[in-house]
Protein backbone atom coordinates (compact mmCIF):
# COMPACT_ATOMS: atom_id res chain seq x y z
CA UNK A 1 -60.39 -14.35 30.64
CA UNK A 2 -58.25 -17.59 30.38
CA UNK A 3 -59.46 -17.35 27.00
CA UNK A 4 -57.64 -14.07 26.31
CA UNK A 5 -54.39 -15.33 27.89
CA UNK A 6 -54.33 -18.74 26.03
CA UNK A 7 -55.17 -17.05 22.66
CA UNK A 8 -52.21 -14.01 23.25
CA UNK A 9 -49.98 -17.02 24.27
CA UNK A 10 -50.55 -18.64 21.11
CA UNK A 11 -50.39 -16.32 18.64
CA UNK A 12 -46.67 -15.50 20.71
CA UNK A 13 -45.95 -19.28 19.95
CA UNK A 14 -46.64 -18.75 16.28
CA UNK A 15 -44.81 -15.36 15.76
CA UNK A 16 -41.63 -16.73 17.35
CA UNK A 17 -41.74 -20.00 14.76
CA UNK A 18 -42.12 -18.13 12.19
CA UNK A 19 -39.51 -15.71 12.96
CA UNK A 20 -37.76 -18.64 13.61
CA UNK A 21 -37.50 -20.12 9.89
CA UNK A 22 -36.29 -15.99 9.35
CA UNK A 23 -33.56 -16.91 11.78
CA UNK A 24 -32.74 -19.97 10.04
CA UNK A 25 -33.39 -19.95 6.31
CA UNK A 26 -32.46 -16.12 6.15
CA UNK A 27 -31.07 -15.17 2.86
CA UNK A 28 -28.54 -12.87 4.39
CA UNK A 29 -27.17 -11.71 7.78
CA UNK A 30 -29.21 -8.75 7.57
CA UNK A 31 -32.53 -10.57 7.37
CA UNK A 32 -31.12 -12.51 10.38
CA UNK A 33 -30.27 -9.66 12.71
CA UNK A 34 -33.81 -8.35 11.88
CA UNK A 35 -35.19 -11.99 12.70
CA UNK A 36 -33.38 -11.75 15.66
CA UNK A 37 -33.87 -8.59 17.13
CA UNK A 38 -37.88 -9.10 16.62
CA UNK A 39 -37.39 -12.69 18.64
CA UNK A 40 -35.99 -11.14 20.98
CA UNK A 41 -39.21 -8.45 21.48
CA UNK A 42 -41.59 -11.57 20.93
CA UNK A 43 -39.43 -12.91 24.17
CA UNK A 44 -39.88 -9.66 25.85
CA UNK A 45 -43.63 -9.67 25.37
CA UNK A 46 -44.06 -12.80 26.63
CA UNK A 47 -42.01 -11.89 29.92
CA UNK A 48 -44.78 -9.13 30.03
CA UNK A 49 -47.33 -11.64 29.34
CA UNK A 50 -46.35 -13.87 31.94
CA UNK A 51 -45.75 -11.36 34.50
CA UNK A 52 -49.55 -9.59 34.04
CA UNK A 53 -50.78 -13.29 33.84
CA UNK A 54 -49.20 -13.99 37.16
CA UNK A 55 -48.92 -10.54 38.71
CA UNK A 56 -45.31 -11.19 39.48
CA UNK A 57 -43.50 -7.94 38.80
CA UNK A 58 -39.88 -9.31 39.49
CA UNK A 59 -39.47 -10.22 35.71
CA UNK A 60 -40.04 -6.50 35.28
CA UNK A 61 -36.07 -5.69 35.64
CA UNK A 62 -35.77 -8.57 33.53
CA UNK A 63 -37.50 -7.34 30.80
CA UNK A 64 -35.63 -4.19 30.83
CA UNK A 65 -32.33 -5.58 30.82
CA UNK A 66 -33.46 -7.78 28.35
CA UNK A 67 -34.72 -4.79 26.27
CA UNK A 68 -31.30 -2.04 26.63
CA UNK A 69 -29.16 -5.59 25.77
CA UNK A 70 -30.93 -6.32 22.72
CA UNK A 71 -30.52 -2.43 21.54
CA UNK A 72 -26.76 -1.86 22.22
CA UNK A 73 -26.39 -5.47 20.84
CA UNK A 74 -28.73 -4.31 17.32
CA UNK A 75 -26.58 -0.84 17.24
CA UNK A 76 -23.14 -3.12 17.19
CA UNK A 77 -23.72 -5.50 14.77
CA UNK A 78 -25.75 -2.77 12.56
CA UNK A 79 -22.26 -0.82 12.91
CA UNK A 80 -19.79 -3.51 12.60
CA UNK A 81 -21.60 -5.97 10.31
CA UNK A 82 -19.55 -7.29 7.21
CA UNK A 83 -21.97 -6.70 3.98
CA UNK A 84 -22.47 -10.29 2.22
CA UNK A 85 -21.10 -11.28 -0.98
CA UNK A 86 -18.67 -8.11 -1.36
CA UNK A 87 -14.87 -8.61 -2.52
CA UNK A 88 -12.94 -5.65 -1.85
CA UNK A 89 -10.14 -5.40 -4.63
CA UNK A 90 -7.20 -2.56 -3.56
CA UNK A 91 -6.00 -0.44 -5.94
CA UNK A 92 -2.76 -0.81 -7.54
CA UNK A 93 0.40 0.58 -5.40
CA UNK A 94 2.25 3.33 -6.77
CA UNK A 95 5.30 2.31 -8.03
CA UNK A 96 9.01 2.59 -6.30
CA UNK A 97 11.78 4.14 -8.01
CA UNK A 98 13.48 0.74 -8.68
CA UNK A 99 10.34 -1.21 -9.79
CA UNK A 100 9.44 2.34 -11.81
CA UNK A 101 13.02 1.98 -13.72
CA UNK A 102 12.35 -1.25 -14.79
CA UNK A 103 10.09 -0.47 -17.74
CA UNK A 104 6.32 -1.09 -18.14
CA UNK A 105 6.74 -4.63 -19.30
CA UNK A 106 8.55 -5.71 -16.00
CA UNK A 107 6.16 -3.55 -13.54
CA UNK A 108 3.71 -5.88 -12.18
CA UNK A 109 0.58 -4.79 -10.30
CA UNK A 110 -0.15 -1.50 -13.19
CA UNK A 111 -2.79 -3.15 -15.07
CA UNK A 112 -4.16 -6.34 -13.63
CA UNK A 113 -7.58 -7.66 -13.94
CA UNK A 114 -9.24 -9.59 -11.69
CA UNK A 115 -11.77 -11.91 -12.50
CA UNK A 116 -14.34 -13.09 -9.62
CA UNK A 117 -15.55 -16.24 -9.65
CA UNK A 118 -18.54 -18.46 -8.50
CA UNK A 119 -16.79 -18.89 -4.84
CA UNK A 120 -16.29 -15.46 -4.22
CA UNK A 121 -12.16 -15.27 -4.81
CA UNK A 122 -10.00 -12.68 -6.57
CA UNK A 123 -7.96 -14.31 -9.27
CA UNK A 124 -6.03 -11.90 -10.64
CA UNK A 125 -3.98 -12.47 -14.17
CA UNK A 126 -0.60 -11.84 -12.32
CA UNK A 127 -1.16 -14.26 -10.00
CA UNK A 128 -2.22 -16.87 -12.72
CA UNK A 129 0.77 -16.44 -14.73
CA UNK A 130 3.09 -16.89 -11.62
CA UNK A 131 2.09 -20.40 -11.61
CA UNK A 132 2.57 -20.63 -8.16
CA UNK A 133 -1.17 -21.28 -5.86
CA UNK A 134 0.72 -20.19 -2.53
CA UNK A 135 1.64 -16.87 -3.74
CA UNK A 136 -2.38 -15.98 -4.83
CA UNK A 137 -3.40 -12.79 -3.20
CA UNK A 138 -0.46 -11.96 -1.75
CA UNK A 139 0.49 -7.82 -2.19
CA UNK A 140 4.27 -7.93 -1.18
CA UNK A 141 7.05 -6.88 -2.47
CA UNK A 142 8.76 -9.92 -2.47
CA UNK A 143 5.74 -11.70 -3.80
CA UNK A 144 6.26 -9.67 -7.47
CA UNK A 145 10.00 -10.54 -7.74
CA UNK A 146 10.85 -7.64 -6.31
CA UNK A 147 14.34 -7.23 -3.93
C-alpha cells in the first residue's frame, strides 16, 4: 500500500511543477489564473491525500475553506480581470459652441489618428504636433488651447 501512497504523492509533486512553469512562464494573465486555480486543487488533493494517508480528518475544514476561497477568488478575478495588450482609444468629444465657432481648421480632437506603437501607447497626431511630451494623452479642455 505504501506503494500506492508514494506513487499518488509523486505524480502530485510533478503536476504542481509543471503547473508551476504555467504559473511562471504564462503567456498571459489568463493562462496564469488557470495555472493557478488548478495549483490550488493539486494543493487541495494533497490535503486529501495526506489526511486519508494519516486518517486525520481535521484538515477536512481545511480543505473546504481552501476550496469556497479559491472559487469566489477564480469568480473575481474572472470578473474584474484587465484583458492584456488592449488600448482603449475614446471617441472624440462633441464639440462646444465656442470650440464649434471656431471653424474646422481650429477644432482639435474631430479627426485625429492614433498610431499604436511597439510599447503599447496612444500617440495621437494632435499631441505630436503640440510639441509638448507633458501634455500627451491628456483630454482637457485646457490641454487643446481651449479657455
Amino acid at each position: 500500500m505504501m506503494v500506492v501512497w508514494i506513487a499518488a504523492a509523486a505524480m502530485l509533486l510533478a503536476a504542481a511543477a509543471i503547473t508551476m512553469v504555467r504559473v511562471l512562464a504564462g503567456p498571459n494573465t489568463l493562462d496564469r489564473l488557470v495555472a493557478l486555480d488548478t495549483l490550488i486543487a493539486l494543493s487541495m488533493c494533497s490535503l486529501a491525500g495526506w489526511a486519508a494517508y494519516s486518517l486525520d480528518s481535521t484538515v477536512v475544514p481545511g480543505v473546504v475553506a481552501l476550496a469556497l476561497l479559491s472559487f469566489v477568488g477564480s469568480a473575481a478575478i474572472a470578473r474584474f480581470r484587465v484583458r492584456d495588450n488592449v488600448v482603449r482609444v475614446l471617441p472624440p468629444r462633441e464639440e462646444t459652441s465656442y470650440a464649434s465657432s471656431l471653424g474646422p481648421d481650429t477644432v482639435a480632437g474631430t479627426d485625429v489618428d492614433v498610431d499604436i506603437t511597439a510599447a503599447g501607447h496612444a500617440d495621437s497626431a494632435l499631441d505630436e504636433a503640440d510639441g509638448d511630451p507633458e501634455k500627451k494623452n491628456r483630454n482637457t479642455e485646457t490641454d487643446r488651447g481651449r479657455p
